[in-house]
Protein backbone atom coordinates (compact mmCIF):
# COMPACT_ATOMS: atom_id res chain seq x y z
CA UNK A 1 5.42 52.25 133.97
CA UNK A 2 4.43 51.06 131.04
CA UNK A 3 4.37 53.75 127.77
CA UNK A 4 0.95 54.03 126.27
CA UNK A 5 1.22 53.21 122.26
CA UNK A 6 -2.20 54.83 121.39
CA UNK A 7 -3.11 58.83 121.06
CA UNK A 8 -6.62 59.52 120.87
CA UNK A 9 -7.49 62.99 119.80
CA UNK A 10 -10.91 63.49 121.54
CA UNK A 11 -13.52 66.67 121.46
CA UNK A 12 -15.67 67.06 124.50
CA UNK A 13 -19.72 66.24 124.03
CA UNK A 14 -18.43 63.63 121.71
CA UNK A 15 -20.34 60.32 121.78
CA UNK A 16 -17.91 58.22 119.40
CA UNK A 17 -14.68 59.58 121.45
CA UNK A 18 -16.36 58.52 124.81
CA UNK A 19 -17.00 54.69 122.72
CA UNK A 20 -13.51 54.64 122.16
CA UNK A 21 -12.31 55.58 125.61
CA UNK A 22 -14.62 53.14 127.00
CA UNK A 23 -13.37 50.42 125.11
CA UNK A 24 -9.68 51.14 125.83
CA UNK A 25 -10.49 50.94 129.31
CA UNK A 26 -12.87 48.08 129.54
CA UNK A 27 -9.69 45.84 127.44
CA UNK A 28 -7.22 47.39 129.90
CA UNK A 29 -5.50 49.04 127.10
CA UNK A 30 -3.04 52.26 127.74
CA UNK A 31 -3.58 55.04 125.88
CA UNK A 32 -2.91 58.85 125.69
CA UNK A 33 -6.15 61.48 126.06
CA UNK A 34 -5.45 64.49 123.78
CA UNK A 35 -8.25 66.92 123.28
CA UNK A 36 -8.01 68.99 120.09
CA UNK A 37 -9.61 71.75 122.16
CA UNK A 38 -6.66 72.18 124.26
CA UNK A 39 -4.62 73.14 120.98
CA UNK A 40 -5.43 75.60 118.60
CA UNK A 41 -4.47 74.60 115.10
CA UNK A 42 -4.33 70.76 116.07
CA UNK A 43 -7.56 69.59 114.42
CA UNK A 44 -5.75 71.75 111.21
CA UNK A 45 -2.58 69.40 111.75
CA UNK A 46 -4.19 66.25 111.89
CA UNK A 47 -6.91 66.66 108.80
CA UNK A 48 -3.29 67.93 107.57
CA UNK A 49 -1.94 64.76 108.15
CA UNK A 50 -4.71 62.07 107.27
CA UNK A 51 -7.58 63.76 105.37
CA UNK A 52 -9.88 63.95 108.02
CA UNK A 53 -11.69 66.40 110.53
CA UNK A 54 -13.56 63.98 112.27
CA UNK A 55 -13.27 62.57 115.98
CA UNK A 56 -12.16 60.52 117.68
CA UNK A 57 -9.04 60.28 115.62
CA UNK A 58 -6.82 56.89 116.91
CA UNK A 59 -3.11 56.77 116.23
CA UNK A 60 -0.87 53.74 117.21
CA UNK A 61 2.35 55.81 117.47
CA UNK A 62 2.56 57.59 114.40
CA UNK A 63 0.24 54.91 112.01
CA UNK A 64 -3.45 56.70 112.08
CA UNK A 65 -5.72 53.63 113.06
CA UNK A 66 -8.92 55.47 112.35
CA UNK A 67 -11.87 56.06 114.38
CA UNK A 68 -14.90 54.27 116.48
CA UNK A 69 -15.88 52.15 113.90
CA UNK A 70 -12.02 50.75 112.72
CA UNK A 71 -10.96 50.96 116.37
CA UNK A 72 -14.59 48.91 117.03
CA UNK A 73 -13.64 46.64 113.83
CA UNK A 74 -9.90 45.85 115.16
CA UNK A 75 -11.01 45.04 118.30
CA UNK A 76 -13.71 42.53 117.25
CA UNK A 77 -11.67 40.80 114.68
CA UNK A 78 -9.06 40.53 117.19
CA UNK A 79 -6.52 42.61 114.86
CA UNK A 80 -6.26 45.07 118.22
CA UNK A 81 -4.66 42.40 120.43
CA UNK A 82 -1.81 41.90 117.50
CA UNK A 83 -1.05 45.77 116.99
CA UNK A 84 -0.93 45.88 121.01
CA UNK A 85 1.27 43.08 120.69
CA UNK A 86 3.72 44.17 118.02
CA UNK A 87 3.53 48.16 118.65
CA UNK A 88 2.57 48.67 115.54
């Protein structure tokens, strides 16, 4: 079985993490589902970590890929098939 390359740190009742789910599954694309409500202290760690509070956060192993609109942006431009591709 394949191993997914992408974490996406979700929140429940949010709109922009359900965009980003969507479009991982409409391209087929593996990922991993963690909420930050499952883990106290993680949204701490990851604004920790890249600056920011907001969700979804996307993460292509450890490189922080953004949110909705640069996973949106990627995957329009066609940069998302390459760092699929690569793995990173």
């Amino acid at each position: 079985m394949p191993v997914a390359l992408l974490t996406v740190y979700t929140g429940s009742f949010c709109g922009h993490c359900m965009r980003v789910l969507d479009l991982l599954q409409r391209r087929g694309i593996e990922y991993t589902e963690i909420s930050v409500e499952d883990s106290p202290g993680l949204r701490d760690e990851l604004a920790a970590k890249n600056g920011r509070r907001s969700l979804p956060q996307v993460y292509l192993g450890e490189r922080y890929i953004g949110g909705a609109e640069e996973l949106a942006a990627l995957d329009r431009s066609g940069e998302l098939d390459q760092l699929m591709a690569n793995g990173a």
